[in-house]
N, C-alpha and C. Protein backbone atom coordinates (compact mmCIF):
# COMPACT_ATOMS: atom_id res chain seq x y z
N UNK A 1 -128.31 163.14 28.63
CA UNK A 1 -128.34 163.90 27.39
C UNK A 1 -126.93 164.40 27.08
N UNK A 2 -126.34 164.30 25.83
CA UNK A 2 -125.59 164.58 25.35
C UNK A 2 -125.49 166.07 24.89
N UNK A 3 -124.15 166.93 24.38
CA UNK A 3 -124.74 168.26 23.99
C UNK A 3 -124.39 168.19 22.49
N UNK A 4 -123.57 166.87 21.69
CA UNK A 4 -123.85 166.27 20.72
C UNK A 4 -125.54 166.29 20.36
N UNK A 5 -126.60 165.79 20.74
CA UNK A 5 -127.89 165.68 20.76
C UNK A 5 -128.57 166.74 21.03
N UNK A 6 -128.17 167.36 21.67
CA UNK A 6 -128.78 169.12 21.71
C UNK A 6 -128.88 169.75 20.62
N UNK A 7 -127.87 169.77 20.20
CA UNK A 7 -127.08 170.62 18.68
C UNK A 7 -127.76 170.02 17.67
N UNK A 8 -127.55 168.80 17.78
CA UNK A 8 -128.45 167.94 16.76
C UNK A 8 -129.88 168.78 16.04
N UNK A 9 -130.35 168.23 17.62
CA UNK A 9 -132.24 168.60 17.55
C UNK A 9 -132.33 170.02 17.58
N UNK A 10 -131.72 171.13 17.27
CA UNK A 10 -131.69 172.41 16.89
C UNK A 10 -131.19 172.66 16.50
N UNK A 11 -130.06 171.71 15.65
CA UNK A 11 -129.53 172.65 14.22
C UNK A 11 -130.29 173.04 13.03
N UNK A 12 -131.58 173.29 12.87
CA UNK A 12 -132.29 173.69 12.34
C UNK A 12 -132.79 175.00 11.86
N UNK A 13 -131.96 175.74 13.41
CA UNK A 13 -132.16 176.96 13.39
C UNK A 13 -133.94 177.65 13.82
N UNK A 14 -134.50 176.50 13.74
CA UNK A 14 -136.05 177.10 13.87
C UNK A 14 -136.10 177.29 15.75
N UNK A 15 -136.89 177.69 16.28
CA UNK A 15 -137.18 177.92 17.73
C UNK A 15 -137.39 176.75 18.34
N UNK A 16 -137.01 176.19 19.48
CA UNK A 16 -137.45 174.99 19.83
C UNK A 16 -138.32 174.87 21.79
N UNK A 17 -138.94 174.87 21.92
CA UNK A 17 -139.40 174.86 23.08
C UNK A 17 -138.67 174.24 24.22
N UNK A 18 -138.48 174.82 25.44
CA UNK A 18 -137.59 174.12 26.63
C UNK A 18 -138.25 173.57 27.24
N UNK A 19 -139.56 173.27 27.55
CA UNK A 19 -140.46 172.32 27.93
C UNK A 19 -140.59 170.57 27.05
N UNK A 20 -140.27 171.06 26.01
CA UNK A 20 -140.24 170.02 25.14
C UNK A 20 -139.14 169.37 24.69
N UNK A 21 -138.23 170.27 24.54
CA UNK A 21 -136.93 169.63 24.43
C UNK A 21 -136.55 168.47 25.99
N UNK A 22 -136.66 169.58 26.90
CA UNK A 22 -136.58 168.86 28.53
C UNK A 22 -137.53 167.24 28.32
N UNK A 23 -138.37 167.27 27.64
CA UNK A 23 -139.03 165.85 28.13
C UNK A 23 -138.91 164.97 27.28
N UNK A 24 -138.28 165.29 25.81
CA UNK A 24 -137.68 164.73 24.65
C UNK A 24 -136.13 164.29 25.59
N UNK A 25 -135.71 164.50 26.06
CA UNK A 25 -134.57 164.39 26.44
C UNK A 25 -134.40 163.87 28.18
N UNK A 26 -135.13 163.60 28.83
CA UNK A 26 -135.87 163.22 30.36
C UNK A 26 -135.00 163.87 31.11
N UNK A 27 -134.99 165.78 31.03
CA UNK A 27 -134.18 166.49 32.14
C UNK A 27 -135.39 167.28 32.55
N UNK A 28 -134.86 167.58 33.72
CA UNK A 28 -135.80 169.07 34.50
C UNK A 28 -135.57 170.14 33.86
N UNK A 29 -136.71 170.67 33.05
CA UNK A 29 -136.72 171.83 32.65
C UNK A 29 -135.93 172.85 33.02
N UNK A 30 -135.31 173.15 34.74
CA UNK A 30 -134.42 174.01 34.88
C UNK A 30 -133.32 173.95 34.38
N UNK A 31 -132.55 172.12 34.42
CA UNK A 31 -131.41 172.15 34.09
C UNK A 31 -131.43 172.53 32.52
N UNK A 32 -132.02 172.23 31.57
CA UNK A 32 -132.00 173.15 29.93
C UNK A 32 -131.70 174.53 30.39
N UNK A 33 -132.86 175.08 31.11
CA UNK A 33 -132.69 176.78 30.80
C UNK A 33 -131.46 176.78 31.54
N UNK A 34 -130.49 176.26 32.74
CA UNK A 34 -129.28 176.79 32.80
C UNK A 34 -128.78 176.61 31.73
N UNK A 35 -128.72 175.42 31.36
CA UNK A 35 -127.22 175.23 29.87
C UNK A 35 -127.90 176.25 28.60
N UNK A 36 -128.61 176.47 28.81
CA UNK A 36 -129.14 177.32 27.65
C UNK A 36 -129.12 179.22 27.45
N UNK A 37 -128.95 179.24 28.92
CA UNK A 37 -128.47 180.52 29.72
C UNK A 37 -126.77 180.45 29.34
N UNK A 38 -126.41 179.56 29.80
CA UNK A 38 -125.00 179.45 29.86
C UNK A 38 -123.76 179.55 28.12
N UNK A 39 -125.38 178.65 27.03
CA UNK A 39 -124.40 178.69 25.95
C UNK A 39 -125.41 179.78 25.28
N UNK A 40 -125.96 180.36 25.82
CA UNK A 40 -126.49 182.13 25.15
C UNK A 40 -125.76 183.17 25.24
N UNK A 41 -125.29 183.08 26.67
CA UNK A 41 -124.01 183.87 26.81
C UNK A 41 -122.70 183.71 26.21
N UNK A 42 -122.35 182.27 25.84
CA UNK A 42 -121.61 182.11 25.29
C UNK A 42 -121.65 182.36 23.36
N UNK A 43 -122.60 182.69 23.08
CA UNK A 43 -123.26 183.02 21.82
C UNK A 43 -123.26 181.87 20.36
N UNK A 44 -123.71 180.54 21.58
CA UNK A 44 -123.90 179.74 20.36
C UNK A 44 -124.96 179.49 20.50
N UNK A 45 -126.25 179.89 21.38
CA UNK A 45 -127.74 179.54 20.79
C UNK A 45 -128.35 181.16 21.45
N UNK A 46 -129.68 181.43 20.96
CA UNK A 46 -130.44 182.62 21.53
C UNK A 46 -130.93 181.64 22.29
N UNK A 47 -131.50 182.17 23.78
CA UNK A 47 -132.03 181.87 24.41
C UNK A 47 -133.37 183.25 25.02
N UNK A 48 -134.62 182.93 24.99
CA UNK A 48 -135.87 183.74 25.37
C UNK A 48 -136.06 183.26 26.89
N UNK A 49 -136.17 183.88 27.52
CA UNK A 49 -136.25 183.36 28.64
C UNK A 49 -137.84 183.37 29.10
N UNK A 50 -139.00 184.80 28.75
CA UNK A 50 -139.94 184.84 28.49
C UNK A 50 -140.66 184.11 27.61
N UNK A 51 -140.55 183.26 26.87
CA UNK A 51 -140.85 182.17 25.76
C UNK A 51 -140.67 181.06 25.94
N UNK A 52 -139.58 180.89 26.81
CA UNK A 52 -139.07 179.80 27.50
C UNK A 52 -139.14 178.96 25.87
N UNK A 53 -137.38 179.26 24.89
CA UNK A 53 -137.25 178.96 23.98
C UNK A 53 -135.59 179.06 23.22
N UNK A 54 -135.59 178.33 22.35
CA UNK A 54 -134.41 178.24 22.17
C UNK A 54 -133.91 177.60 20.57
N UNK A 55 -133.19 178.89 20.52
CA UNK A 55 -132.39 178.47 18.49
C UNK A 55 -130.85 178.41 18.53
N UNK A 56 -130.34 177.57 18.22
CA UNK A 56 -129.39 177.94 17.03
C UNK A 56 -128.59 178.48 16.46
N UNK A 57 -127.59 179.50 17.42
CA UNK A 57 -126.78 180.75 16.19
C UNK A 57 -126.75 180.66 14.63
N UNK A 58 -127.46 180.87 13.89
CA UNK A 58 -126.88 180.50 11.96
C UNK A 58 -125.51 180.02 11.97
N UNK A 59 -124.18 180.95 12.60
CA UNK A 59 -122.77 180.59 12.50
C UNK A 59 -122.48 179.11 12.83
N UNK A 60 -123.44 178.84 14.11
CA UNK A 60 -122.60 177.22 14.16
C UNK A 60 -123.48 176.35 13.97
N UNK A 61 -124.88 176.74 13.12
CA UNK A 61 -125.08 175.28 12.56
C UNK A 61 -124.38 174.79 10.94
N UNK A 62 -123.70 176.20 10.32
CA UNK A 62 -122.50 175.81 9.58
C UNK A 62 -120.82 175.13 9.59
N UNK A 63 -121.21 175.09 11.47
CA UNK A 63 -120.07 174.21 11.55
C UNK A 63 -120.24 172.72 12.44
N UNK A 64 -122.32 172.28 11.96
CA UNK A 64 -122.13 171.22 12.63
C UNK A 64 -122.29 169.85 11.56
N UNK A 65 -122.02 169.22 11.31
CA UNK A 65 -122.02 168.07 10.46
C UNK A 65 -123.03 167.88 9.88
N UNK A 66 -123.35 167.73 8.65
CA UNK A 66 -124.46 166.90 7.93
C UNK A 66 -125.20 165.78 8.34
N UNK A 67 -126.26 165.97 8.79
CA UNK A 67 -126.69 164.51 9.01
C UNK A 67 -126.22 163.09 7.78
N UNK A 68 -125.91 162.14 8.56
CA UNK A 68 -125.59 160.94 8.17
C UNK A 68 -126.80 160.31 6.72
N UNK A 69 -125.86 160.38 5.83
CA UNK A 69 -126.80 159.54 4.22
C UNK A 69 -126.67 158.28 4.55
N UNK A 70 -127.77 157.76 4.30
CA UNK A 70 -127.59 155.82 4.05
C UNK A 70 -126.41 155.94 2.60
N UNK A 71 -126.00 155.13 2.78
CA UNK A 71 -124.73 154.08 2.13
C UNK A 71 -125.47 154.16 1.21
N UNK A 72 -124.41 154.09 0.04
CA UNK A 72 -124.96 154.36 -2.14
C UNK A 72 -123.53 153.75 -2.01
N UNK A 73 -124.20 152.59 -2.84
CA UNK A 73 -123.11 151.63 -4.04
C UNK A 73 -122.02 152.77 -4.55
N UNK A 74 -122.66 153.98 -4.89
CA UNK A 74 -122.06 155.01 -6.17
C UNK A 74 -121.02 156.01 -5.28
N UNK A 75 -120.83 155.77 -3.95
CA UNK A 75 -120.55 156.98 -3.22
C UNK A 75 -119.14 156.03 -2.43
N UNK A 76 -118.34 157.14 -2.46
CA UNK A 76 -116.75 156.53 -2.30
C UNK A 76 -116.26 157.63 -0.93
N UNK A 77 -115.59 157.60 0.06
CA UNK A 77 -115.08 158.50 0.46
C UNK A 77 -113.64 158.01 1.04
N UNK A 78 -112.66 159.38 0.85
CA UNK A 78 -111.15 159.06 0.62
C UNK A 78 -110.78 159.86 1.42
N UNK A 79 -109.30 159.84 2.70
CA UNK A 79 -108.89 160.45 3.03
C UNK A 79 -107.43 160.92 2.41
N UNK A 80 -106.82 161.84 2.07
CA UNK A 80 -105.70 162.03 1.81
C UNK A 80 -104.37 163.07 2.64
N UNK A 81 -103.47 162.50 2.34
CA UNK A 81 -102.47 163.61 2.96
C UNK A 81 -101.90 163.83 2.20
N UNK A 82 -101.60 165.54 2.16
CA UNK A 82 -100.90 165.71 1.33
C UNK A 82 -99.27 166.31 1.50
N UNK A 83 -98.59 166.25 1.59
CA UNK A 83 -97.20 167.03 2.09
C UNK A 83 -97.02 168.66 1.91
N UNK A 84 -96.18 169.02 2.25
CA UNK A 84 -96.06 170.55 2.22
C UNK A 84 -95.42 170.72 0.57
N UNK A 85 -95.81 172.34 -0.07
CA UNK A 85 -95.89 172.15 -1.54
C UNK A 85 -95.66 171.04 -2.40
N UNK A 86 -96.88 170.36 -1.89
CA UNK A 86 -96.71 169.06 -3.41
C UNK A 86 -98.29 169.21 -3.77
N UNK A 87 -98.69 168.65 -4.41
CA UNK A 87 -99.81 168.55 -5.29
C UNK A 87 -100.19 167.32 -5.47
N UNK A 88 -101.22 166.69 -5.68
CA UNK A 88 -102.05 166.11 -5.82
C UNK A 88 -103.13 165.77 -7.51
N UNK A 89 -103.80 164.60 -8.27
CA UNK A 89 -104.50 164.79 -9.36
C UNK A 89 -105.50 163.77 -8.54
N UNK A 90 -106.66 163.90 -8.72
CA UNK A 90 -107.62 163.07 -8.24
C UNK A 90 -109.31 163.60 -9.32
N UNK A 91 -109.16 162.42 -10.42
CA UNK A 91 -110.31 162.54 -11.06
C UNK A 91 -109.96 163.79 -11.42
N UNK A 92 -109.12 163.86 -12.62
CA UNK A 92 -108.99 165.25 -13.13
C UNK A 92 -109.20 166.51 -12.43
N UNK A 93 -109.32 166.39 -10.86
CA UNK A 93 -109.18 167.97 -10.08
C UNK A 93 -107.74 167.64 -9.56
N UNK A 94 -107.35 168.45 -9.65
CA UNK A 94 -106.34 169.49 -9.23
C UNK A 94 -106.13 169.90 -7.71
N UNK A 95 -105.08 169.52 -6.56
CA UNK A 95 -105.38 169.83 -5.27
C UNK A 95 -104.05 170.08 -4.97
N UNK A 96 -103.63 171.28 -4.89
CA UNK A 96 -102.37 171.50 -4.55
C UNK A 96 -101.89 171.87 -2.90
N UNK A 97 -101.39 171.79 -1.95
CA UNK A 97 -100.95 172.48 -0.84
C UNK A 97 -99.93 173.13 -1.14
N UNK A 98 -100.12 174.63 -0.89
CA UNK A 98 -99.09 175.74 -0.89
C UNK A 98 -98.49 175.83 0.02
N UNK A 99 -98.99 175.24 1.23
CA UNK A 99 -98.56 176.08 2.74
C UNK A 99 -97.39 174.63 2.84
N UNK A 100 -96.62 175.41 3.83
CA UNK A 100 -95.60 174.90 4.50
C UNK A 100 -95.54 173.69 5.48
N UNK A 101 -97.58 173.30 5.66
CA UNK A 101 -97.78 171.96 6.55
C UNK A 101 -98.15 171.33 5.75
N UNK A 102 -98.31 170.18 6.45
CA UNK A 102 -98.28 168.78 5.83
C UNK A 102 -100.21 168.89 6.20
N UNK A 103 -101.39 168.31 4.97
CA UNK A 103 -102.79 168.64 5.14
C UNK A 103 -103.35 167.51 5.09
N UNK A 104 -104.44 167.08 5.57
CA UNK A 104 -105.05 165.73 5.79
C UNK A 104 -106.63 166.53 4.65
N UNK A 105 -106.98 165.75 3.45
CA UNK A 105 -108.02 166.21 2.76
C UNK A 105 -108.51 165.00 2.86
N UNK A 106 -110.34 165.53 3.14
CA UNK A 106 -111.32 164.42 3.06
C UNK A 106 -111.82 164.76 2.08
N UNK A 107 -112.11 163.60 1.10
CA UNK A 107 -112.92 163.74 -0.44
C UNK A 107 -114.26 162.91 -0.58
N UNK A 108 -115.45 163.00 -0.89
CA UNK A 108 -116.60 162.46 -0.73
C UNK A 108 -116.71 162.36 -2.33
N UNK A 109 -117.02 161.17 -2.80
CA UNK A 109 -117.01 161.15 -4.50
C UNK A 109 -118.78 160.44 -4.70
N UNK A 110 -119.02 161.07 -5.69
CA UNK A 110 -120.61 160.87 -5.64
C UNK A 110 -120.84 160.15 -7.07
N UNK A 111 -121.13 159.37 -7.64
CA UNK A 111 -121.31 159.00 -9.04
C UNK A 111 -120.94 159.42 -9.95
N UNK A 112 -119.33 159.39 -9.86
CA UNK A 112 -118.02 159.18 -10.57
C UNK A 112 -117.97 160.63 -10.61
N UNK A 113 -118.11 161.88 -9.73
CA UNK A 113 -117.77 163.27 -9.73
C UNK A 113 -117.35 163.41 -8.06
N UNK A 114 -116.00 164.38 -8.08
CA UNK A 114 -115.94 164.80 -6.66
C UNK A 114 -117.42 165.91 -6.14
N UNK A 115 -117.40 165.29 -4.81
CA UNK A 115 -118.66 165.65 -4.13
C UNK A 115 -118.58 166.90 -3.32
N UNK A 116 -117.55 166.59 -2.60
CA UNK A 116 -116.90 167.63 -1.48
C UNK A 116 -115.34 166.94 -1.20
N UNK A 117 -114.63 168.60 -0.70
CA UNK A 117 -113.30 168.33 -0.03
C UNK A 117 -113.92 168.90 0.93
N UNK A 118 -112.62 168.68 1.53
CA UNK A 118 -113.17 169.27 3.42
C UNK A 118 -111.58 169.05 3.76
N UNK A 119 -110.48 170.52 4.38
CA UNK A 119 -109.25 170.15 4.49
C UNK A 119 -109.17 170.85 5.94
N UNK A 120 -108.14 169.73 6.62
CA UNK A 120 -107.58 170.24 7.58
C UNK A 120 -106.19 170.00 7.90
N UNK A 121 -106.13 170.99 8.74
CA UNK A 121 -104.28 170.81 9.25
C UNK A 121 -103.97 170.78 10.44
C-alpha cells in the first residue's frame, strides 16, 4: 500500500473504517492504526481509536489533487514560464510575475475559456 492510495481513499473527508480500509488494502489492521496514530499526531488525519476510524484533516484534502478527468477533445493544458517582472497575454487574461523569480504556471483551458492556473516557484 501506498500512502499516495491512503490519501486517495479518504480524501473525502467522510470517516472511514480501519478494519476496512486494512482489507481494501491487504494490511494487518495494526499496521493502519500505527500509521494512522502516527499521521494523527502529525495532524494530517483524525484518528478514533475507540471507533477504530479515520478522516481526513479538511486542510490537506485541499492540497491533494483532483481526481484524474477522462481526456475532452475541448480541453488543452499548457505549461508556462514566466521570467522575473515580465508578463504574459494568454486568451485575453493577463498573467503578470511581479516577484523577482523566474515562475513555472500550469494553465488547464476548457472549451476555449481558461479553466485554472496553478503557479509555482
Amino acid at each position: 500500500m501506498s500512502m499516495d492510495k491512503l490519501l486517495t481513499t479518504i480524501k473525502d473527508g467522510k470517516w472511514h473504517n480501519i478494519d476496512q480500509l486494512a482489507a481494501q488494502f491487504g494490511l494487518a489492521p495494526e499496521k493502519l492504526i500505527k500509521l494512522s496514530e502516527l499521521l494523527s499526531q502529525r495532524q494530517f488525519l483524525t484518528y478514533e481509536d475507540e471507533r477504530r476510524r479515520i478522516r481526513l484533516e479538511p486542510l490537506w484534502k485541499l492540497l491533494l489533487p483532483e481526481e484524474e478527468e477522462p481526456p475532452d477533445s475541448e480541453r488543452a493544458v499548457a505549461t508556462l514560464i514566466i521570467p522575473p517582472e515580465s508578463s504574459i497575454t494568454v486568451q485575453s487574461t493577463h498573467i503578470s510575475n511581479l516577484s523577482n523569480i523566474e515562475l513555472e504556471v500550469n494553465l488547464r483551458i476548457n472549451r476555449k475559456k481558461i479553466e485554472e492556473i496553478a503557479i509555482k516557484t
